[in-house]
Protein backbone atom coordinates (compact mmCIF):
# COMPACT_ATOMS: atom_id res chain seq x y z
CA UNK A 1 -15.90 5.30 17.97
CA UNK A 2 -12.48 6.63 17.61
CA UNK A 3 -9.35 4.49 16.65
CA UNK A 4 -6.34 5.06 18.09
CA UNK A 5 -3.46 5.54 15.54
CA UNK A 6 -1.11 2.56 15.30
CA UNK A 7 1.11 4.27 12.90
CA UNK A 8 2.81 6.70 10.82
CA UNK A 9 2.93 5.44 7.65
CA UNK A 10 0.62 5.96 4.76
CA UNK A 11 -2.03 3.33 3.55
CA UNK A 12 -2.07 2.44 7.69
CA UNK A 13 -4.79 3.43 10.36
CA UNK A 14 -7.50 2.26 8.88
CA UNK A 15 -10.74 4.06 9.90
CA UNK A 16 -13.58 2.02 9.51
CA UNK A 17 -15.58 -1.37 11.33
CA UNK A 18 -14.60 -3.96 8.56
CA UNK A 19 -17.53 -6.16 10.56
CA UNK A 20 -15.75 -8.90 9.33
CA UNK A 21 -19.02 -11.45 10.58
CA UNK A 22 -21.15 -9.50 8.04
CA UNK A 23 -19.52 -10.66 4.90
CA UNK A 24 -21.27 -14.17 4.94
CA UNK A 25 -24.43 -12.54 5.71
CA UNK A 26 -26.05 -12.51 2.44
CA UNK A 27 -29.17 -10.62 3.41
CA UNK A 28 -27.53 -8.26 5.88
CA UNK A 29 -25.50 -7.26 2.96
CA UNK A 30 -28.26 -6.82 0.71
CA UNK A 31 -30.06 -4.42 3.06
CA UNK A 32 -26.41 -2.55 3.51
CA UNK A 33 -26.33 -1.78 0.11
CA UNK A 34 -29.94 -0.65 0.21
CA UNK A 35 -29.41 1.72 3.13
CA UNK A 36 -30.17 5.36 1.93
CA UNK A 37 -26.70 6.22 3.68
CA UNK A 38 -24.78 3.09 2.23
CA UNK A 39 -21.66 4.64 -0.62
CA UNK A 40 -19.69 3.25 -3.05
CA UNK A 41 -16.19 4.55 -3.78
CA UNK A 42 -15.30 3.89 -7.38
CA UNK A 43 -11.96 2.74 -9.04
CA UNK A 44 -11.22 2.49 -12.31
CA UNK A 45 -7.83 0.45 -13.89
CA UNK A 46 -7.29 0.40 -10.35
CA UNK A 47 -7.42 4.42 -9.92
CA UNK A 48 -9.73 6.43 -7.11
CA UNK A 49 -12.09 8.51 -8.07
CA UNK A 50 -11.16 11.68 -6.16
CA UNK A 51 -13.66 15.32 -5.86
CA UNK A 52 -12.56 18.71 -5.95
CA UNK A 53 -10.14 20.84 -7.46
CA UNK A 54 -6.85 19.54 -8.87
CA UNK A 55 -5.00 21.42 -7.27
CA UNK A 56 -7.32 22.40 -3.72
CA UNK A 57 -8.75 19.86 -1.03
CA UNK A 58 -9.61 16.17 -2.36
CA UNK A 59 -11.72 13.98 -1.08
CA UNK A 60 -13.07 10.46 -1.94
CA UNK A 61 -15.70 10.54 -4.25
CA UNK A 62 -18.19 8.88 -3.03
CA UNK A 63 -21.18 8.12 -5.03
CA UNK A 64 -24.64 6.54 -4.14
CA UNK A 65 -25.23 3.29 -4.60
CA UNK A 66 -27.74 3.73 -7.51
CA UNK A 67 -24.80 4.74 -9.26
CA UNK A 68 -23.72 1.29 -9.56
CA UNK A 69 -25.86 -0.21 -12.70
CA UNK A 70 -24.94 3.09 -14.23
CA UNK A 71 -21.06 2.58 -14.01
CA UNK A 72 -20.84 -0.64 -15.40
CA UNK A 73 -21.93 -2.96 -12.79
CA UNK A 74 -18.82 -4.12 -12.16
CA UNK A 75 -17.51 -6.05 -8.46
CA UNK A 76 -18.14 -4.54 -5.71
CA UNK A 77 -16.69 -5.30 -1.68
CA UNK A 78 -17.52 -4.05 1.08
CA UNK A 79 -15.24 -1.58 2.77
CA UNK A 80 -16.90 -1.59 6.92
CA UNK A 81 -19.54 0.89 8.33
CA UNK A 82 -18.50 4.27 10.00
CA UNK A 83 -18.93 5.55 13.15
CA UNK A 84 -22.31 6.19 12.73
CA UNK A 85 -23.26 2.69 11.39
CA UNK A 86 -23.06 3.63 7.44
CA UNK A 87 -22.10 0.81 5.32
CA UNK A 88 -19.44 2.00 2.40
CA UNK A 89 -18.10 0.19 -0.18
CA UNK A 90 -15.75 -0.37 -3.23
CA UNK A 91 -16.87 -0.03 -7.04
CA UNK A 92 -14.64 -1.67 -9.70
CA UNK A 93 -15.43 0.12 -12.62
CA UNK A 94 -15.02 -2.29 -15.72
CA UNK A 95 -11.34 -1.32 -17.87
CA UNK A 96 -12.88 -0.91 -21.45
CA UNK A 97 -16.00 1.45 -19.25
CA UNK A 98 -16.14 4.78 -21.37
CA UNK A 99 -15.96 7.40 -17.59
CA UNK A 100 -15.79 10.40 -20.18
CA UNK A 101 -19.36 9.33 -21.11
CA UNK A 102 -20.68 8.60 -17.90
CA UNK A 103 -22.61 10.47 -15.31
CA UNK A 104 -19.25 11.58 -12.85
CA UNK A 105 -17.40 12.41 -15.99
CA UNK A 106 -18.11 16.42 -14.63
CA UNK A 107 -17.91 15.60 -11.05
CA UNK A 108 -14.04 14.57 -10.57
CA UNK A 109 -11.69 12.74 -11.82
CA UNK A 110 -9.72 9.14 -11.31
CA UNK A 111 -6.26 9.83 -9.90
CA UNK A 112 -2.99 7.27 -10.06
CA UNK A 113 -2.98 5.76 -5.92
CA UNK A 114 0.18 7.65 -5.56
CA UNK A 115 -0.90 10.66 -6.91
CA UNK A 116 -3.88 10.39 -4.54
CA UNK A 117 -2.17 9.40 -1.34
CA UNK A 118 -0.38 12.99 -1.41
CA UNK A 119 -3.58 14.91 -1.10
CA UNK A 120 -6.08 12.68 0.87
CA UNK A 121 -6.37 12.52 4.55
CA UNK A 122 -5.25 9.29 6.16
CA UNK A 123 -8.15 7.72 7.09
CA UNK A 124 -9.29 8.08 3.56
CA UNK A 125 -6.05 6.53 1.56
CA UNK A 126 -6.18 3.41 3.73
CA UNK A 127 -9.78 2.96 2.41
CA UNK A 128 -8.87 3.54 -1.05
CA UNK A 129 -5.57 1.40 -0.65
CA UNK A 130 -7.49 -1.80 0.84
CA UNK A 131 -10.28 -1.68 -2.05
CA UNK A 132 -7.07 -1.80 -4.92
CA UNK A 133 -5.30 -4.58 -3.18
CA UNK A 134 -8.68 -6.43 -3.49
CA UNK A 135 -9.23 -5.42 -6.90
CA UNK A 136 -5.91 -6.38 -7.77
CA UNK A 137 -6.16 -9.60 -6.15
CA UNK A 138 -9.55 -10.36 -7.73
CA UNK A 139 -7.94 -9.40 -10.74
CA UNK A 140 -5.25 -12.13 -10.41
CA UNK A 141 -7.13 -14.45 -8.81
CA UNK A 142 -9.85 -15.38 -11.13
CA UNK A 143 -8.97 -19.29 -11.58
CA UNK A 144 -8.51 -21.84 -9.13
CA UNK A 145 -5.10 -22.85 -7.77
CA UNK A 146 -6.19 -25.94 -6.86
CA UNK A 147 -8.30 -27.23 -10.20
CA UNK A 148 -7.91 -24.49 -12.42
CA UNK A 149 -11.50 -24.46 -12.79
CA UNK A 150 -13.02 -20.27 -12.45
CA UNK A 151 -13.59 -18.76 -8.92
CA UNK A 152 -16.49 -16.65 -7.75
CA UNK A 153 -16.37 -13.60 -5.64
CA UNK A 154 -18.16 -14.33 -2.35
CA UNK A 155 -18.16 -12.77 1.33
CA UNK A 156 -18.56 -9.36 0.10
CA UNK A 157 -15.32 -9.12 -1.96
CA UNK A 158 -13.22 -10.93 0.65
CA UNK A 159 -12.94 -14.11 -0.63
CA UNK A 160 -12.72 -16.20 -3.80
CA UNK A 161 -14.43 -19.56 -4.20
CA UNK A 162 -14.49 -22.39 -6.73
CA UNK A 163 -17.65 -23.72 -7.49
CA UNK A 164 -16.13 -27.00 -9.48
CA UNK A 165 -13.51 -28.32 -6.02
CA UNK A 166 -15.14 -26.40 -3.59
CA UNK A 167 -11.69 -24.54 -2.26
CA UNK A 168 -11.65 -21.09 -0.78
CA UNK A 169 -9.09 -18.73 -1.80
CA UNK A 170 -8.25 -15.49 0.40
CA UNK A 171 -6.67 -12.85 -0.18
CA UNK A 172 -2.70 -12.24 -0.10
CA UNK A 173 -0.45 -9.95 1.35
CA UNK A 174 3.04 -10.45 0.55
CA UNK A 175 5.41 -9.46 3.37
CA UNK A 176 8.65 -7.46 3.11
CA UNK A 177 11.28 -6.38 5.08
CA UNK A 178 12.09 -2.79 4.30
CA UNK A 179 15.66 -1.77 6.43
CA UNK A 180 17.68 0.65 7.23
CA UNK A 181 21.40 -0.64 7.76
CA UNK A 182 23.19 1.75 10.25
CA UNK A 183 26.77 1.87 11.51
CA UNK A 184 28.60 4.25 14.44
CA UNK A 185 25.64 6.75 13.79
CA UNK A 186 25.61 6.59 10.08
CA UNK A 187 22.71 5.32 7.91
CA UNK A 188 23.14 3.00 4.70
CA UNK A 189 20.70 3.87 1.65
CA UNK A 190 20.60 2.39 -1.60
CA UNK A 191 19.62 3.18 -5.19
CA UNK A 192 18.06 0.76 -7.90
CA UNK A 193 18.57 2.02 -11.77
CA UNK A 194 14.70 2.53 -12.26
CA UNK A 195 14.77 5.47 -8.99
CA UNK A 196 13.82 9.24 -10.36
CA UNK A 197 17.58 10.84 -10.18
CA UNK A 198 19.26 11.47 -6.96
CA UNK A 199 16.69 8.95 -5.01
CA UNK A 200 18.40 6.38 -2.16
CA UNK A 201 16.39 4.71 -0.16
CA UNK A 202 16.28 1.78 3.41
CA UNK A 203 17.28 -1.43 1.16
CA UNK A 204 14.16 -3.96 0.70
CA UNK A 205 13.29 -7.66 0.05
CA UNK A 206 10.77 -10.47 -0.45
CA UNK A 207 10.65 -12.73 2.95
CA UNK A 208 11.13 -16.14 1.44
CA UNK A 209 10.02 -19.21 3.18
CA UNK A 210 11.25 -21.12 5.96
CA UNK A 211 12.97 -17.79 7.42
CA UNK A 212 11.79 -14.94 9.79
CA UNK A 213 11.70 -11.19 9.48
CA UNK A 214 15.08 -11.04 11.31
CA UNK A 215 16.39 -13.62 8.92
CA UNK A 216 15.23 -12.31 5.84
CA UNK A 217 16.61 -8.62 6.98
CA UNK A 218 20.19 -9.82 7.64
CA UNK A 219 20.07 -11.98 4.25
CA UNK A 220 18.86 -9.15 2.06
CA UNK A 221 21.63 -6.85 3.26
CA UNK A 222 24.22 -9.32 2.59
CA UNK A 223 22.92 -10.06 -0.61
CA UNK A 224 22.43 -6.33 -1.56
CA UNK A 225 25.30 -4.84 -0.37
CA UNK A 226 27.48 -6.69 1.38
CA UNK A 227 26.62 -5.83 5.11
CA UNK A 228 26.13 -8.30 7.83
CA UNK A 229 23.28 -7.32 10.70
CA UNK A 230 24.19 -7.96 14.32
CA UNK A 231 20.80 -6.98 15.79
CA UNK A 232 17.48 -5.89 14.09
CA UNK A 233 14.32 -4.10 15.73
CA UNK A 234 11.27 -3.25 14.62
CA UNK A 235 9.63 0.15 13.78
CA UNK A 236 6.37 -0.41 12.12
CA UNK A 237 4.93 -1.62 9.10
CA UNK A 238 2.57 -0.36 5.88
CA UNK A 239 0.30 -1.90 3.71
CA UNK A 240 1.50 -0.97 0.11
CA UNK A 241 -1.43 -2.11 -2.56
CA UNK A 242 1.42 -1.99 -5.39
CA UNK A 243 -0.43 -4.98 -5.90
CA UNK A 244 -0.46 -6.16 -2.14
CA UNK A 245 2.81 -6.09 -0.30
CA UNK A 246 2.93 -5.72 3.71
CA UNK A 247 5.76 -3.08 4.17
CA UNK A 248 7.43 -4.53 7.66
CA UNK A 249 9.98 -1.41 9.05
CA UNK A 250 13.07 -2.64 10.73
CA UNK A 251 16.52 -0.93 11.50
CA UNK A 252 19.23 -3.07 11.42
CA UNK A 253 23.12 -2.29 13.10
CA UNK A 254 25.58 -4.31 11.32
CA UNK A 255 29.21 -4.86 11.94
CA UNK A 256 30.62 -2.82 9.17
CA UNK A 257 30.62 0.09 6.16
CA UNK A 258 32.37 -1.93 3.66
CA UNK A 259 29.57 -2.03 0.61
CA UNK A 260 29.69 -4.75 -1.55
CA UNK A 261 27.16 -4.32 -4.22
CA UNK A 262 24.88 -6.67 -6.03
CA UNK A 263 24.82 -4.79 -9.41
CA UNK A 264 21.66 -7.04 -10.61
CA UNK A 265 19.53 -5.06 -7.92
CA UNK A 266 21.74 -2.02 -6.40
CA UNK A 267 23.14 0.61 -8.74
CA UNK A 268 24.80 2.61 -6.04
CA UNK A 269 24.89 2.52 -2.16
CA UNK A 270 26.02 6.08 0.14
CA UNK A 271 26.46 6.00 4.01
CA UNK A 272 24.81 9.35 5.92
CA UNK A 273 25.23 10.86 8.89
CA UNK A 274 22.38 11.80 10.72
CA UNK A 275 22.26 15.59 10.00
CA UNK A 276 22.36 14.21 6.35
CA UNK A 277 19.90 12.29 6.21
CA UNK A 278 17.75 15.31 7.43
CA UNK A 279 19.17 16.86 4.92
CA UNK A 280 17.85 14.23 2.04
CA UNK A 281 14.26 14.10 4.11
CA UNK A 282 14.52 17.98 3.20
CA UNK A 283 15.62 17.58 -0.46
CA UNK A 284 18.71 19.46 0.02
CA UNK A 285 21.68 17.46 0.75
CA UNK A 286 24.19 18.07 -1.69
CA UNK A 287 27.17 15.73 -2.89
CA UNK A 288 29.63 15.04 -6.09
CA UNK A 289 27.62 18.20 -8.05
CA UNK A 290 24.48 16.38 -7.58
CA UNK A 291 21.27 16.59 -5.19
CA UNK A 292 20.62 13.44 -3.27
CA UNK A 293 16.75 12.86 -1.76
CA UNK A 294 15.10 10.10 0.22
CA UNK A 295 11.19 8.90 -0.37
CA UNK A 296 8.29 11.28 0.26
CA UNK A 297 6.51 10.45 3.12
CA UNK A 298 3.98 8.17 1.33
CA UNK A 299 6.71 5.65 2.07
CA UNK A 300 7.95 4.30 4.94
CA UNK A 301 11.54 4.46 4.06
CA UNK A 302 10.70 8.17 4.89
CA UNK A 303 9.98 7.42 8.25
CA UNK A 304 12.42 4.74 9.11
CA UNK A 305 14.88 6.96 8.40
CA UNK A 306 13.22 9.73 9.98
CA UNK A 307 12.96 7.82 13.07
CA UNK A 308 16.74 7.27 13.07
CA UNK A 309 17.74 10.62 11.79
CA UNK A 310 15.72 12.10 14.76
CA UNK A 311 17.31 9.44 17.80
């Protein structure tokens, strides 16, 4: 079955059947993981496992699921079936796990999620990006809110539970609103101190409670730098397992170019026109004896202000 694609940002389009009523099915997951087709895609301190040569075509590196016992045992979740009804799933290697002295130390290698998401194919990063924001929330996750008692994983990887108060713990996905401020057809784009050199990117913030998307937008970028937004729309959004944030796209007109900069989280703030912001998508725009650059396109500030650059 083919999925239609939702969007253009990285991490996104998600290729596979989750089958969410499986995950309480403790036998149908027992035969999944004993189907001769059924993979495992390791990670280990939260890196993929990637085939191939470092610098030619990755791929995933999947592994049987006999591989399991020999990688450390470690938690596994289950990822959805393909089209053709194959179940996959996620290996969490254990941390102090010697992979130098393991069986896949010759077959590939385990790759930073950044690194990775530059030379996968889509459909492949969103796999590998869903299985780390599980890992990392299993990782965080492993007493209960609620009694502080310890928590089990159950449902496949998709839930927490705690055996001593009985509450079930899912899990999270922080939201933020990612925006790019724009003004009589220039663009807004901010730097923090702890960008490479010559980065700006769409300004960004934490939704807080009690306010919507809109809301938190327009108080961000008056917080930030100053700028009030008359109107916001949406663009689209991005799962981003740095450890599980929901990326939510928005481009905001405000009323004004005057910059007033919060120097706890902005270090500098520029205005572009459209033709340069191409520019920075290119990595050529030029300005004060110094080369400025927006994100790759592993992020969606990339395509926010793509979008806008190209209106």
């Amino acid at each position: 079955m083919s999925r239609p694609v939702f969007s253009p940002n990285v991490f996104a389009n998600y290729p596979l059947d989750k089958a969410g009523h499986r995950r309480r099915d403790a036998a149908w997951l027992e035969n999944a993981a004993a189907d001769p087709r059924a993979m495992l895609a390791p990670l280990w301190r939260m890196q993929p496992f990637l085939m191939g040569a470092p610098r030619g075509p990755r791929e995933i590196g999947w592994l049987g699921m006999h591989t399991r016992g020999a990688l450390g045992n470690g938690p596994l979740v289950f990822l959805g079936e393909d089209d053709a009804g194959a179940p996959l799933f996620a290996l969490q290697i254990p941390d102090r796990f010697d992979v130098a002295d393991s069986p896949i130390a010759d077959l590939g290698s385990f790759e930073d999620m950044r690194a990775a998401a530059a030379q996968l194919p889509a459909g492949d990063i969103a796999m590998l990006g869903c299985a780390k924001a599980l890992f990392e929330w299993h990782a965080r996750h492993g007493y209960c809110a609620n009694c502080g008692e310890k928590t089990a994983l159950v449902d496949a990887g998709w839930k927490r539970q705690c055996a001593s108060c009985n509450a079930e713990h899912f899990p999270r996905v922080d939201p933020v609103v990612i925006m790019l401020a724009v003004h009589n057809d220039r663009c807004c784009m901010g730097r923090q101190k702890q960008f490479p050199p010559g980065m700006y990117s769409a300004l960004a913030g934490f939704v807080e409670p009690g306010e919507s998307l809109e809301e938190a937008c327009a108080r961000e970028l008056f917080e930030e730098v100053g700028l009030r937004a008359t109107s916001v729309r949406y663009h689209s959004s991005q799962p981003w397992p740095f450890p599980s944030s929901m990326m939510i796209g928005l481009i905001a007109e405000v009323d004004g170019d005057q910059v007033t900069l919060d120097k706890d989280e902005i270090d500098a703030a520029i205005w572009l026109t459209k033709e340069e912001a191409r520019q920075a998508l290119a990595g050529g725009l030029s300005r004060d004896g110094g080369r400025i650059w927006a994100p790759p396109p592993i992020a969606i500030a990339h395509h926010l202000v793509k979008a806008w650059a190209e209106s």
